[in-house]
N, C-alpha and C. Protein backbone atom coordinates (compact mmCIF):
# COMPACT_ATOMS: atom_id res chain seq x y z
N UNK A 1 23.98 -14.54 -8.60
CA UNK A 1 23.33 -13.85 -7.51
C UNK A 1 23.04 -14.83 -6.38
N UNK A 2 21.83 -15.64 -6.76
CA UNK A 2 21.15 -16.60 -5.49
C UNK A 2 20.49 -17.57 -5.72
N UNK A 3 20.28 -18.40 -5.24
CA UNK A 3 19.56 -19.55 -5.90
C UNK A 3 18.21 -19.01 -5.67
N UNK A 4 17.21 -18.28 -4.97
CA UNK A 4 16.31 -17.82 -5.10
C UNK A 4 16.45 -16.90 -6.60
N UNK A 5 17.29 -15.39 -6.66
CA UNK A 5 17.10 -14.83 -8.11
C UNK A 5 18.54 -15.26 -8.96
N UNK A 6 17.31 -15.33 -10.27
CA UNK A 6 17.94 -15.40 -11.44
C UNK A 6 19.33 -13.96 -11.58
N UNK A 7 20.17 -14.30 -12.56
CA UNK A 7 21.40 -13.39 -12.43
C UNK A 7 20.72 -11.73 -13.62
N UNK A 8 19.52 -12.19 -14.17
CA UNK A 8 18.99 -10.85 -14.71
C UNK A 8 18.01 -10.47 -13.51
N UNK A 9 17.56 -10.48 -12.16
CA UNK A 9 16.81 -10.17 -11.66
C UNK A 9 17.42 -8.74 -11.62
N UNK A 10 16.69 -7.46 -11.12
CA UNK A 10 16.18 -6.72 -11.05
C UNK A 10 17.31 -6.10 -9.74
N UNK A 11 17.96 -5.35 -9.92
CA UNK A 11 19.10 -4.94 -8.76
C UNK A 11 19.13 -4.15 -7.72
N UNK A 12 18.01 -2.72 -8.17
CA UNK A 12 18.30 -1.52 -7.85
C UNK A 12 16.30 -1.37 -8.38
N UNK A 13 15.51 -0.42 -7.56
CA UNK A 13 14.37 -0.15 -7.94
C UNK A 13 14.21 0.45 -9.13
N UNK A 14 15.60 0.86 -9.89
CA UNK A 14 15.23 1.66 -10.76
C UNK A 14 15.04 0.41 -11.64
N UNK A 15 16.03 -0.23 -11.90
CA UNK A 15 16.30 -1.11 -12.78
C UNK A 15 14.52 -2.13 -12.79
N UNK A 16 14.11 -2.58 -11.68
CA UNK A 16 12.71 -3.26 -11.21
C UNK A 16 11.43 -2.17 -12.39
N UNK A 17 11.61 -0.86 -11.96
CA UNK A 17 10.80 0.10 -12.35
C UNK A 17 11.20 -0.30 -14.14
N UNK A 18 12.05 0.06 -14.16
CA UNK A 18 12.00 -0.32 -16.37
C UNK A 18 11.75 -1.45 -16.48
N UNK A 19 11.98 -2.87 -15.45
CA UNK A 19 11.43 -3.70 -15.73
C UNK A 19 10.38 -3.86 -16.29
N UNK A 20 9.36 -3.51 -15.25
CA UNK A 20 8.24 -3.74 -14.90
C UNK A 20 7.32 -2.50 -16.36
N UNK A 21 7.78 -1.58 -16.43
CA UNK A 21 7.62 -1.00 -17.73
C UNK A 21 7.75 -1.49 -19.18
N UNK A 22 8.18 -2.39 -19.12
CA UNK A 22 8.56 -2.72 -20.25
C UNK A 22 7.64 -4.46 -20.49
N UNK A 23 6.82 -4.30 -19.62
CA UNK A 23 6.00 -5.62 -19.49
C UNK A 23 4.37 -5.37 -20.47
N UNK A 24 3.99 -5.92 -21.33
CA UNK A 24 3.13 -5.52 -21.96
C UNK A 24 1.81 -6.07 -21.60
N UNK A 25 0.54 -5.33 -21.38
CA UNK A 25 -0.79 -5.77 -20.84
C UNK A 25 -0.86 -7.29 -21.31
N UNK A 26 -1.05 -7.37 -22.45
CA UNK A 26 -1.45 -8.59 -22.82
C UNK A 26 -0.56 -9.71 -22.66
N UNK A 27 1.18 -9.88 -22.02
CA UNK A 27 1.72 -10.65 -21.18
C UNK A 27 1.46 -10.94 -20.05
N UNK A 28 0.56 -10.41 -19.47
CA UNK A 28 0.49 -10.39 -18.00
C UNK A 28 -0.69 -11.79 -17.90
N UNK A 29 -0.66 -12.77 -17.00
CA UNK A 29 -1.18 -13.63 -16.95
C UNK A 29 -2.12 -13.86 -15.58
N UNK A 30 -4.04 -13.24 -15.83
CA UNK A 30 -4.53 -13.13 -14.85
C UNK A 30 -5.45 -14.58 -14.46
N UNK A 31 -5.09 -15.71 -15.13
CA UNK A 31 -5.88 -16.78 -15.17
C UNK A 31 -6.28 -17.46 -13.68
N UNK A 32 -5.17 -17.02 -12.92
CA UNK A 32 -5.30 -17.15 -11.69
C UNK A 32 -6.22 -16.60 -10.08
N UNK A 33 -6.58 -15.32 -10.53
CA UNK A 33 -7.53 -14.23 -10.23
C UNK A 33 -8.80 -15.05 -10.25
N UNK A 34 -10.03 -15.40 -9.82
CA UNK A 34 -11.25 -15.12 -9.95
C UNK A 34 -11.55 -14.24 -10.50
N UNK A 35 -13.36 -13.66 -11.70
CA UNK A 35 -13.27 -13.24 -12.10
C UNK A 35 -14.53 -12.53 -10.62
N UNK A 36 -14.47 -11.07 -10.82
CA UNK A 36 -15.19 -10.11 -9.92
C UNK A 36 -17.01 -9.97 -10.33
N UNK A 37 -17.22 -10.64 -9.27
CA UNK A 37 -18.78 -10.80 -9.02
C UNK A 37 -19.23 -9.36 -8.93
N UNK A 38 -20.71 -9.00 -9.89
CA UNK A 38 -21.64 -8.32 -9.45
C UNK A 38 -21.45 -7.66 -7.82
N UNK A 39 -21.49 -8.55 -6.85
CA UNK A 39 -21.98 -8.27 -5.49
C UNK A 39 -20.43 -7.72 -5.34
N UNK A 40 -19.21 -8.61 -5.76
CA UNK A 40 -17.77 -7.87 -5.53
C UNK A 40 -17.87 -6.18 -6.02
N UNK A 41 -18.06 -5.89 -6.96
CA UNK A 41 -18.24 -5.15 -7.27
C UNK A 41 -18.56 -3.99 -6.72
N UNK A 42 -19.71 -4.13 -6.21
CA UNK A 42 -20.67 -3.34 -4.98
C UNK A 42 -20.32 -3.30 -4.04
N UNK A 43 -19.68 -3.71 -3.33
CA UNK A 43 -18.57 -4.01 -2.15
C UNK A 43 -17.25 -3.23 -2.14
N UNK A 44 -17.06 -2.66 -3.53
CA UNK A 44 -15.86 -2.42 -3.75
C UNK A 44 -15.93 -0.73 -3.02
N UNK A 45 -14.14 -0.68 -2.78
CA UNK A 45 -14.60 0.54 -2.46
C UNK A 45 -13.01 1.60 -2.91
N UNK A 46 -13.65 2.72 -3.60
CA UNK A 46 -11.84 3.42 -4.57
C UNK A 46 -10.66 3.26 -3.32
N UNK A 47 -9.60 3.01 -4.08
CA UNK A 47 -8.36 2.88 -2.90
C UNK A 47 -8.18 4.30 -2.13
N UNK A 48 -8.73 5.26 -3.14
CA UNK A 48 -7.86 6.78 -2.65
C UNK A 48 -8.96 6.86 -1.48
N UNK A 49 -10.45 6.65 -1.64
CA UNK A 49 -11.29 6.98 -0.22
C UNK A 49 -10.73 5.96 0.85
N UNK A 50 -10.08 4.88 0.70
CA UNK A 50 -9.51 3.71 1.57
C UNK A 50 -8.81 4.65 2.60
N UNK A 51 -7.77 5.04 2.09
CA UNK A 51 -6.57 5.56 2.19
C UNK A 51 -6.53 6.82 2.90
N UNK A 52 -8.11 7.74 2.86
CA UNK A 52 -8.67 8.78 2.94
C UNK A 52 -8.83 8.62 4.74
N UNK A 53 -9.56 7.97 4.63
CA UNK A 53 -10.22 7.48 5.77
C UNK A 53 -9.25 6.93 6.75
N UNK A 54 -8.45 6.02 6.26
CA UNK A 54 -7.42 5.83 7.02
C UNK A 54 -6.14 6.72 7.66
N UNK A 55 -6.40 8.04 6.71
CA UNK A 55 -5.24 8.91 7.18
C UNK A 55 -6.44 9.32 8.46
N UNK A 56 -7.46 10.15 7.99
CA UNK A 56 -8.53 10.55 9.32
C UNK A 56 -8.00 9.96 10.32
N UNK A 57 -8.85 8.93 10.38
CA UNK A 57 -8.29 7.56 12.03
C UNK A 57 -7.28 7.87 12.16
N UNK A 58 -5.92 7.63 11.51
CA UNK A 58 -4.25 8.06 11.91
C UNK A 58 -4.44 9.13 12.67
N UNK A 59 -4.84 10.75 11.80
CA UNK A 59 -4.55 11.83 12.39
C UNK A 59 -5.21 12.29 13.81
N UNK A 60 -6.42 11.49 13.94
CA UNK A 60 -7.16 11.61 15.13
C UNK A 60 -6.55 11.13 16.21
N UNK A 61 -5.82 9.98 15.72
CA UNK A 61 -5.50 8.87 17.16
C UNK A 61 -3.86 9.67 17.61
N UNK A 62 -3.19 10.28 16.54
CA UNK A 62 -1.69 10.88 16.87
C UNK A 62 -2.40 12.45 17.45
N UNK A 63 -3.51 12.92 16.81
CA UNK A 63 -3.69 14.24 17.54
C UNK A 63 -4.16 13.86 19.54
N UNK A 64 -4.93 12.75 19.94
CA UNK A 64 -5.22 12.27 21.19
C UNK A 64 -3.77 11.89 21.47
N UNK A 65 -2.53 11.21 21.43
CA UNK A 65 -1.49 10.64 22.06
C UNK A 65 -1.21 11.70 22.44
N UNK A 66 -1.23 12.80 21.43
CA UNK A 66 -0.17 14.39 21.56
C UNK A 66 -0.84 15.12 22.80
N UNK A 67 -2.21 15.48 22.66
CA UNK A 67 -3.04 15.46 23.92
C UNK A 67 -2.50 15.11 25.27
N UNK A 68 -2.27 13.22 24.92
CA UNK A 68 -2.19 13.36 26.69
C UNK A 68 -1.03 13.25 26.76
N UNK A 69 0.41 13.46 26.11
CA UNK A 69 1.22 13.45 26.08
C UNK A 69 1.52 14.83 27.18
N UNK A 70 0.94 16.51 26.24
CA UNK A 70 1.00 17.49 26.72
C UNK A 70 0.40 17.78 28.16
N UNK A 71 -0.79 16.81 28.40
CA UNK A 71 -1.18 16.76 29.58
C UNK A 71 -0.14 16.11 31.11
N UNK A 72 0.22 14.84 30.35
CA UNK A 72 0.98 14.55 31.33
C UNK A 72 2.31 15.13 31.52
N UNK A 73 2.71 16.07 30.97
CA UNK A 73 4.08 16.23 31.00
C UNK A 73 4.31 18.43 31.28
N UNK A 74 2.87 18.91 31.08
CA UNK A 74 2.39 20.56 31.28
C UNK A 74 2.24 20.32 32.83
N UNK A 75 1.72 19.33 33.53
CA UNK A 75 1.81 19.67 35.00
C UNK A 75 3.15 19.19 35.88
N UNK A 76 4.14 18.82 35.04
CA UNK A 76 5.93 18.50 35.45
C UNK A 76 6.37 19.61 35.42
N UNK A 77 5.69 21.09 34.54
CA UNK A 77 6.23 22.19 34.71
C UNK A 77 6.52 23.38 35.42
């Protein structure tokens, strides 16, 4: 393949996806991680409300472009 990947690397997402399935919890090596503080903790916040919130902001800021989009372009008519 490459001097970056090995010739079993992973080809096609599918192939990545059974990879990565076939990896067992207790192989996985988190020694590197810090471990999550109390205060981390409390700080934390679920990905799906992340994600939530962030579509909001998106849909607000594309519903205003569309706005003055229609504005500037309803008095060309």
């Amino acid at each position: 393949m490459s001097v970056i990947y090995p010739d079993d690397y992973p080809k096609t997402d599918d192939e990545a996806l059974e990879a990565a399935m076939q990896v067992r919890d207790e192989d996985i090596d988190f020694s590197d991680i810090p471990e999550a503080t109390p205060e981390d903790l409390a700080r934390a916040v679920p990905v799906g409300d992340m994600f939530k919130e962030m579509g909001r902001r998106n849909l607000a800021f594309i519903n205003k472009l569309l706005r003055e989009y229609e504005e500037r372009h309803s008095k060309s008519l």
